[in-house]
Protein backbone atom coordinates (compact mmCIF):
# COMPACT_ATOMS: atom_id res chain seq x y z
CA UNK A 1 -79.50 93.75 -15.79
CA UNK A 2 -75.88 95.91 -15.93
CA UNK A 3 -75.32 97.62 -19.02
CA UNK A 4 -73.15 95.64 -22.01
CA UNK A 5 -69.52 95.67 -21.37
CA UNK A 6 -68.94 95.62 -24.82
CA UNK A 7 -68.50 99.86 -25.89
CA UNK A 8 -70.63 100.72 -28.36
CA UNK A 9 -71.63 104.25 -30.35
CA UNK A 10 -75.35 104.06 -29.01
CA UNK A 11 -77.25 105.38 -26.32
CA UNK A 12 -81.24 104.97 -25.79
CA UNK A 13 -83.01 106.68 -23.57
CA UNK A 14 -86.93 107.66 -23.03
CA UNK A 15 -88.02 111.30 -24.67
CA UNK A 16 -87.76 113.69 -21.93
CA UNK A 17 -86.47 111.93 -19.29
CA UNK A 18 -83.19 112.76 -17.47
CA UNK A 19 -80.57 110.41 -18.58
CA UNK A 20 -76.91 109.93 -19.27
CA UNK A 21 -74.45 107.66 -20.28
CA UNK A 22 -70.53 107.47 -21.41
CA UNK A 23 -70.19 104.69 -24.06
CA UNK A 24 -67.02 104.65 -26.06
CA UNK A 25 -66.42 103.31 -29.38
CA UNK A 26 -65.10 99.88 -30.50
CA UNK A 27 -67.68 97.92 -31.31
CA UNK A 28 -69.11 98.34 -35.03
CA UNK A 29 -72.03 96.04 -34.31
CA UNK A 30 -74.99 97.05 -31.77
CA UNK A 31 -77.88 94.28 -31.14
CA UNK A 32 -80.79 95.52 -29.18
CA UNK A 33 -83.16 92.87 -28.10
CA UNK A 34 -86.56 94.81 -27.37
CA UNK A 35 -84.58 97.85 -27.01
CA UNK A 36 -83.31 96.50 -23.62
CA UNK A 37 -80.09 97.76 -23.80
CA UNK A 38 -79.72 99.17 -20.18
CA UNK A 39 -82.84 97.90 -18.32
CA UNK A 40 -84.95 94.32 -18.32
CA UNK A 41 -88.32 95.56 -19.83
CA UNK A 42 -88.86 95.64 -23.23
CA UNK A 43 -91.50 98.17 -24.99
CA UNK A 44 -93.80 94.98 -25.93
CA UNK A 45 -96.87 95.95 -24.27
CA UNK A 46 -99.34 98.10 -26.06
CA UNK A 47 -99.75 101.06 -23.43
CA UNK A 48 -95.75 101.47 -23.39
CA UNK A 49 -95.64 103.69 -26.79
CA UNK A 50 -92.98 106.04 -25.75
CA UNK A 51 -90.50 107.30 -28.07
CA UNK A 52 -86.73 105.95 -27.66
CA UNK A 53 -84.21 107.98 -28.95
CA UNK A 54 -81.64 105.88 -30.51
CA UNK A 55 -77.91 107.17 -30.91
CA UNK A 56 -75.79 105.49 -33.07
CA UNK A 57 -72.14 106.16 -34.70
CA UNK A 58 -72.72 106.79 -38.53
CA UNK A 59 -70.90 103.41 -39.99
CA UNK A 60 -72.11 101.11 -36.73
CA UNK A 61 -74.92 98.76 -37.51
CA UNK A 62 -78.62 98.24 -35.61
CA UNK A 63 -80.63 95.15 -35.40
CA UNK A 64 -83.69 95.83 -33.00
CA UNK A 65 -85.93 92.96 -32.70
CA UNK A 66 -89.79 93.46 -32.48
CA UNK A 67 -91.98 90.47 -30.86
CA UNK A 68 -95.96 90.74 -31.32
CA UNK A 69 -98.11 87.72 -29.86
CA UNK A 70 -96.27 83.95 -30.82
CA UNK A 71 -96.67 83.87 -33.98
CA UNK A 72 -98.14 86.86 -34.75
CA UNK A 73 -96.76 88.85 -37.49
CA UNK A 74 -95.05 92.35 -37.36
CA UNK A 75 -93.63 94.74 -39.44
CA UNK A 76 -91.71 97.68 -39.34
CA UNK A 77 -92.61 101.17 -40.79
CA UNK A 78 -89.96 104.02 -41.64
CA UNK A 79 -91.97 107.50 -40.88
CA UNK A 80 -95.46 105.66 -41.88
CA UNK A 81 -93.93 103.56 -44.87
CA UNK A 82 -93.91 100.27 -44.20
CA UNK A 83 -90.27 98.37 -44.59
CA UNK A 84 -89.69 94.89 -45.88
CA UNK A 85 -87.74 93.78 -42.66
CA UNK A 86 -89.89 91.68 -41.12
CA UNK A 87 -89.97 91.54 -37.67
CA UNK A 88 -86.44 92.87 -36.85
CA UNK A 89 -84.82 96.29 -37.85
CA UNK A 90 -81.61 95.26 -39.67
CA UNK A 91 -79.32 98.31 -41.09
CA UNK A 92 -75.68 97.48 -42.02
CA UNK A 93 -74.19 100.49 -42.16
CA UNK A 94 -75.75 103.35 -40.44
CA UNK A 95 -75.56 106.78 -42.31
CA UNK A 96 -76.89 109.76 -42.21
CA UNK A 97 -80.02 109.42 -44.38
CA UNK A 98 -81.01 106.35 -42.24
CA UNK A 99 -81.99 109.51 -39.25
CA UNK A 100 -85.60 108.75 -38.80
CA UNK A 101 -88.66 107.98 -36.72
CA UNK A 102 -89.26 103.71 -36.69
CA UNK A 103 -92.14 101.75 -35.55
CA UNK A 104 -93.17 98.09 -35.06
CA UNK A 105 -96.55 97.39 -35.49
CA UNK A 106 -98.49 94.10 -35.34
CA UNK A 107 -101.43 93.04 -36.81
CA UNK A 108 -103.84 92.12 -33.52
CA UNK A 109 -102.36 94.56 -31.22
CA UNK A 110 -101.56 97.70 -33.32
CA UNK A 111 -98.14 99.80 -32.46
CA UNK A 112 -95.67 97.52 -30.09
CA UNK A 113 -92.81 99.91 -30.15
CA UNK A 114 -91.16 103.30 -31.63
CA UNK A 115 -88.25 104.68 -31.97
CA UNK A 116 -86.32 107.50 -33.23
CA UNK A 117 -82.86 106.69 -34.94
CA UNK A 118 -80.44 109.12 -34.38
CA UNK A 119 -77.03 108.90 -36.46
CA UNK A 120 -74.00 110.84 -35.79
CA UNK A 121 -70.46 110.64 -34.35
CA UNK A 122 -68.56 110.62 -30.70
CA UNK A 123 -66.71 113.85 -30.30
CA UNK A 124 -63.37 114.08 -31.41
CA UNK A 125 -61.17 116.58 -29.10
CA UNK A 126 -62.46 120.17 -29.80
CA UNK A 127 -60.11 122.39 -31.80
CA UNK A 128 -59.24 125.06 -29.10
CA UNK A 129 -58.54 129.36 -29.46
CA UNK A 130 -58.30 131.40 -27.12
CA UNK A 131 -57.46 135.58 -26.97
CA UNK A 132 -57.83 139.08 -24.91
CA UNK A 133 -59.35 141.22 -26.79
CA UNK A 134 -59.76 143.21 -23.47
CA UNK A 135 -56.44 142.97 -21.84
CA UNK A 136 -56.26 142.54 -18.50
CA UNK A 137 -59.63 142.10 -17.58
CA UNK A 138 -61.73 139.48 -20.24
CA UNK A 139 -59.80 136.22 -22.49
CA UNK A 140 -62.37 134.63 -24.61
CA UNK A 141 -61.81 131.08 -25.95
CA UNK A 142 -63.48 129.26 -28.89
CA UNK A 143 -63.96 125.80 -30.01
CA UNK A 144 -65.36 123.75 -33.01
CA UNK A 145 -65.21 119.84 -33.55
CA UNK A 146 -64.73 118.05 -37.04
CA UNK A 147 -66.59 116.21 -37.82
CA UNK A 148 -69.86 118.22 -36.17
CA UNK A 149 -71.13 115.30 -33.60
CA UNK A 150 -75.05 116.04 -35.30
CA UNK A 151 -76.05 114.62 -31.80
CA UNK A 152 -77.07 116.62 -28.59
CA UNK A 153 -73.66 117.86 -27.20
CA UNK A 154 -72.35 119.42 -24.41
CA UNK A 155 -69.13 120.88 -23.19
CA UNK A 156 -67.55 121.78 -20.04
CA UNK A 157 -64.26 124.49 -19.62
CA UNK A 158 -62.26 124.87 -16.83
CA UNK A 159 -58.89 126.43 -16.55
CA UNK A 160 -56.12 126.22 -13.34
CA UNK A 161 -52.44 127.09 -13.57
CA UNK A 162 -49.72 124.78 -14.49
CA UNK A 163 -46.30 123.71 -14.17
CA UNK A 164 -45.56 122.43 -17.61
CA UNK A 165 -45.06 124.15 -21.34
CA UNK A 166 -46.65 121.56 -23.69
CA UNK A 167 -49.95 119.62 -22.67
CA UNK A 168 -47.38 116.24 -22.84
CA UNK A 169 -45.95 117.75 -19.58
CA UNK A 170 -49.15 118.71 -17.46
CA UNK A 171 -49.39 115.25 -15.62
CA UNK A 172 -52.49 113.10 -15.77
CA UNK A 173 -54.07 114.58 -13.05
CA UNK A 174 -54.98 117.53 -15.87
CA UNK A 175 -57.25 114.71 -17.62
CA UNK A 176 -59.11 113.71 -14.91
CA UNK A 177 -62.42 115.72 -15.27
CA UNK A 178 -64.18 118.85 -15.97
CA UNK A 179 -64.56 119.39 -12.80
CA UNK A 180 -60.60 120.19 -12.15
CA UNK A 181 -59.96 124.02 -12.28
CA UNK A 182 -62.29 127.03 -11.80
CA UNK A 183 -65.06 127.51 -14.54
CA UNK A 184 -64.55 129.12 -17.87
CA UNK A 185 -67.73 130.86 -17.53
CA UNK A 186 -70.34 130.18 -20.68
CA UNK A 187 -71.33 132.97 -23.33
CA UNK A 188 -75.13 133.64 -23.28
CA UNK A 189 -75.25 134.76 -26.71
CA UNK A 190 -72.35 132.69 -27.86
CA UNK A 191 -72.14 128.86 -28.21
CA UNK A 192 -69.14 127.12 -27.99
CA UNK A 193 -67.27 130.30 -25.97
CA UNK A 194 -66.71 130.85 -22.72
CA UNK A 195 -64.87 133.68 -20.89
CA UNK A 196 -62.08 134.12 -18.04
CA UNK A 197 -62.16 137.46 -15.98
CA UNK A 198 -59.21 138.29 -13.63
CA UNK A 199 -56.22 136.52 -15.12
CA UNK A 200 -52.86 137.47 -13.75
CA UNK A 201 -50.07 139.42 -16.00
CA UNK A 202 -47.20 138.30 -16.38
CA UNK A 203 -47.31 135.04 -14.81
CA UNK A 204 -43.81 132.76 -15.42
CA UNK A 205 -46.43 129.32 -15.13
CA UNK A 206 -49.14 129.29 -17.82
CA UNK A 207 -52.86 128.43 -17.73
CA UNK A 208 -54.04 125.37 -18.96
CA UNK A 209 -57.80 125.03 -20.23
CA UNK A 210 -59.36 121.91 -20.45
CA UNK A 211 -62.81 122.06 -22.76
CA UNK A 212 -64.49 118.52 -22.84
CA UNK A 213 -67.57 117.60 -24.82
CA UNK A 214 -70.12 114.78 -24.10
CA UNK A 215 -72.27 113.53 -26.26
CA UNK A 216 -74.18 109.84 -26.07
CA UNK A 217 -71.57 108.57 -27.96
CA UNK A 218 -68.67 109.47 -25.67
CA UNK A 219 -66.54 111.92 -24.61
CA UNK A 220 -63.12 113.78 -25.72
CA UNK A 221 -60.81 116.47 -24.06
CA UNK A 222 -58.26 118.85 -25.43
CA UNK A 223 -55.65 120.87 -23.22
CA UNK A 224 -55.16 124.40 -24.48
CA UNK A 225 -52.26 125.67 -22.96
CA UNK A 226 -51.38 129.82 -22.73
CA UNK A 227 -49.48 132.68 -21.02
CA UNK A 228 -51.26 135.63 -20.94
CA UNK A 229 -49.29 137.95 -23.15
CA UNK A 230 -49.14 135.40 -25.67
CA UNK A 231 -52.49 135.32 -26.58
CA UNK A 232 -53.62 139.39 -26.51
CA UNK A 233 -55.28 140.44 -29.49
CA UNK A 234 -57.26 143.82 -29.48
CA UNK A 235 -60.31 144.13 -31.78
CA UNK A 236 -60.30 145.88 -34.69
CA UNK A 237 -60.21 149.54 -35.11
CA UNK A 238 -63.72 151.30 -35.30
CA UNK A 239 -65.02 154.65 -36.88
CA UNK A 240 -62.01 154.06 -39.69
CA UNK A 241 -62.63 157.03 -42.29
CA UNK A 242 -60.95 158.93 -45.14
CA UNK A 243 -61.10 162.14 -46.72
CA UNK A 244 -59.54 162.96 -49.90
CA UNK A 245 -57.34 165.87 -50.01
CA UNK A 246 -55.75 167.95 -52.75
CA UNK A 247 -51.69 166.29 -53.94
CA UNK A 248 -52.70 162.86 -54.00
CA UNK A 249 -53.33 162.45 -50.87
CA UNK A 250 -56.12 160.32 -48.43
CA UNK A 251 -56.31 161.33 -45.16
CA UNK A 252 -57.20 158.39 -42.36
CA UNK A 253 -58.72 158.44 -39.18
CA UNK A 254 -59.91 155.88 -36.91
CA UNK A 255 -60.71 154.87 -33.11
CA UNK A 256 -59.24 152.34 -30.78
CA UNK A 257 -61.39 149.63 -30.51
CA UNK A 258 -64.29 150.17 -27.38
CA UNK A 259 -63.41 146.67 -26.07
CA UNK A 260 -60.39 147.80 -25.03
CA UNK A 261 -59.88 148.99 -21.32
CA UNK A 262 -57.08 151.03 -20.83
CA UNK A 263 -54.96 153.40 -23.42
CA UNK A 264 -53.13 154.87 -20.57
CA UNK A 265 -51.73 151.65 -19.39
CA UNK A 266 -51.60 149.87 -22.56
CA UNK A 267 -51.09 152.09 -25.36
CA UNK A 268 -52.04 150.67 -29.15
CA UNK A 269 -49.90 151.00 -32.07
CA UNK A 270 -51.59 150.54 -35.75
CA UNK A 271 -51.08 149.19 -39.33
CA UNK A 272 -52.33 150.47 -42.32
CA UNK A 273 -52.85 147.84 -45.19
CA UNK A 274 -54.56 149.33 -48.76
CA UNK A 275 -54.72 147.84 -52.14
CA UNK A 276 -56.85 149.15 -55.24
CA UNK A 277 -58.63 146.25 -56.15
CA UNK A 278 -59.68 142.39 -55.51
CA UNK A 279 -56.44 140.96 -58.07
CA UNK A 280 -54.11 143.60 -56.54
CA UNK A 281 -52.22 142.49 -53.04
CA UNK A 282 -52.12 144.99 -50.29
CA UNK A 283 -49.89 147.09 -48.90
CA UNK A 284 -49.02 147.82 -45.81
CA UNK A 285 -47.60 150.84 -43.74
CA UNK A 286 -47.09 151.64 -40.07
CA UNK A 287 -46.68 151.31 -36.84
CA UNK A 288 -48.51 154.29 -35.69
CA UNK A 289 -48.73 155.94 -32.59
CA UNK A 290 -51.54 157.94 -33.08
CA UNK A 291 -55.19 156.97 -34.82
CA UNK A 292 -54.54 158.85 -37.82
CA UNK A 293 -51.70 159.41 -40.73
CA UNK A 294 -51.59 160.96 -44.51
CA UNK A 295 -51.36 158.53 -46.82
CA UNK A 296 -49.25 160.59 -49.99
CA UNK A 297 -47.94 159.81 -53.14
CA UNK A 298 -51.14 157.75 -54.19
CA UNK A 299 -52.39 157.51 -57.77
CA UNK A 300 -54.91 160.27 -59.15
CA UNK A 301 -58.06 159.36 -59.73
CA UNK A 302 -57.85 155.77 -58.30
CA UNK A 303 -59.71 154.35 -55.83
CA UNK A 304 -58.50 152.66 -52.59
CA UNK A 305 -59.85 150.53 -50.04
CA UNK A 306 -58.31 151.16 -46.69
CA UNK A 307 -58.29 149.23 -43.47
CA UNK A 308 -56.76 149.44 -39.70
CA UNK A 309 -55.16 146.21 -37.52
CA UNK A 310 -54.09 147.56 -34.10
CA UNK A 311 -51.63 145.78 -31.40
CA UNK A 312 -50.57 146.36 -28.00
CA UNK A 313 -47.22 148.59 -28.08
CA UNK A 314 -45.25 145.67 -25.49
CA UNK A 315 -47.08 142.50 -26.36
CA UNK A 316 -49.49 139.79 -28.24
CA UNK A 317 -50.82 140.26 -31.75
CA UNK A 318 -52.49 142.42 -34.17
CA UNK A 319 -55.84 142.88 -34.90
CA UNK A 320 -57.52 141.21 -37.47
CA UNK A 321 -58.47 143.95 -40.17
CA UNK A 322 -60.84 146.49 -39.81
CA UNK A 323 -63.51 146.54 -42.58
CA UNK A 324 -62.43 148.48 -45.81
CA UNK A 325 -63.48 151.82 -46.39
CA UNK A 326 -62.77 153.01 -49.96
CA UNK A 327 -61.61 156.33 -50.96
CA UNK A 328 -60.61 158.04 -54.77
CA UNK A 329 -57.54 160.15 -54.71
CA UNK A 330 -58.48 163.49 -56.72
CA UNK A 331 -57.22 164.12 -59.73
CA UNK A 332 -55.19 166.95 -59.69
């Protein structure tokens, strides 16, 4: 028996076995008879007590019929509490408090069949950032998905250089697969990053990156689109510290960020943003050339909180802001 031709948010497979499955989503409505949905045997015979997972879109709705001997009675029980639904599973509208482990039992042969319900959504296209904090050698990209899928998901990156300026212009042959392009390799530590290494500078053609995820429910792509130099951004300045001094004065010292290969080549220039409380908005003063500066003219006996954004002197953007340090001007 070939799987429905009808697309539907569901996906059932046996716990622990290797299986996979793009279904798309347009039908609201998903009848399983026996839980036959992509085979011909039903779980109706007592040794066959494996657990299905069940995947279905939040909003869809189940019925999953459950046969015991003719005219045997059955029932169905929601985590050991029985349900008055006689012998077939019948939910509406699937949501998320519906996520559960089901099972039809009969009254002469004990458990017929079990499932585990599994409500979430197909992934939309991830939202897609990318940046090199370690210009030339590392560019790190990042991606989330709204609404969270809630189901197992996985995603693929690969990147190859284009022709084209917006994704509109990249041809179809972009779309195709994850398997297009060279790997954006995966973040151990990291989910939902992945690094390129060995990027060229100052390319006239951009990259294009292509993250997919796949979940049971379906799939989605998103085409993130970059030159290099657009997209450096160092890390934020370490070791930042300040030391009052006598005439109103703090004086601030920091470190280029360690992520960051090569001063000689690519010199950083910094900002200096400090405010004296939560309600009061900061200000800002710079670009440096060196990792330190005098800050004069401050109020006595006020305290400050002081942070450091740093930038490549030819290209990209700043840093996001190093963590305040605060400091109290003297008195006199």
């Amino acid at each position: 028996m070939s799987p429905p031709s009808c697309n539907k948010h569901i996906q059932v497979k046996d716990t622990g076995s290797v299986h996979s499955s793009h279904s798309v989503r347009l039908c609201a409505v998903v009848v399983l008879f026996g839980l036959a949905v992509y085979g011909d045997t039903a779980p109706t015979s007592v040794e066959d007590q494996s657990v299905k997972d069940l995947y279905v879109a939040v909003g869809s709705a189940v019925n999953v019929p459950c046969k015991g001997k003719e005219g045997e009675e059955v029932h169905w029980r929601l985590n050991g509490v029985v349900l008055d639904s006689g012998s077939v599973l019948s939910i509406s509208n699937i949501s998320l408090e519906d996520r559960g482990n089901y099972s039809c039992h009969g009254i002469s042969r004990g458990l017929l069949q079990m499932l585990s319900l599994q409500p979430g959504f197909p992934p939309s296209p991830p939202e897609v950032t990318c940046w090199s904090p370690s210009y030339p050698l590392r560019t790190i990209c990042s991606w989330s998905q709204e609404p969270e899928p809630l189901l197992p998901t996985r995603y693929t990156a690969t990147y190859m250089s284009g022709r084209c300026h917006r994704a509109g212009e990249c041809g179809e042959h972009i779309l195709k697969g994850p398997t297009d392009g060279q790997p954006c390799h995966p973040v151990p530590e990291l989910s939902r990053h992945c690094v390129m290494e060995g990027l060229q500078l100052f390319r006239l053609e951009p990259y294009i990156l292509n993250v997919t995820a796949i979940n049971p429910l379906g799939s989605a792509s998103r085409l993130f689109i970059f030159i290099l130099e657009d997209i450096v951004k160092p890390d934020p300045p370490v070791n930042v510290t300040v030391i009052p001094r006598p005439g109103r004065q703090l004086y601030v010292v920091w470190a280029p960020p360690p992520t960051w290969p090569d001063l000689i080549n690519f010199p950083l220039k910094y900002k200096v943003q400090y405010y004296r409380g939560n309600n009061e908005s900061p200000r800002t003063v710079g670009l440096y050339m060196s990792e330190s500066t005098v800050m004069k003219g401050l109020r006595p006996g006020s305290t400050y909180h002081i942070q450091i954004s740093a930038q490549d002197q030819l290209t990209g953007q700043r840093s996001d802001w190093s963590q305040p340090v605060r400091a109290t001007v003297p008195a006199h």
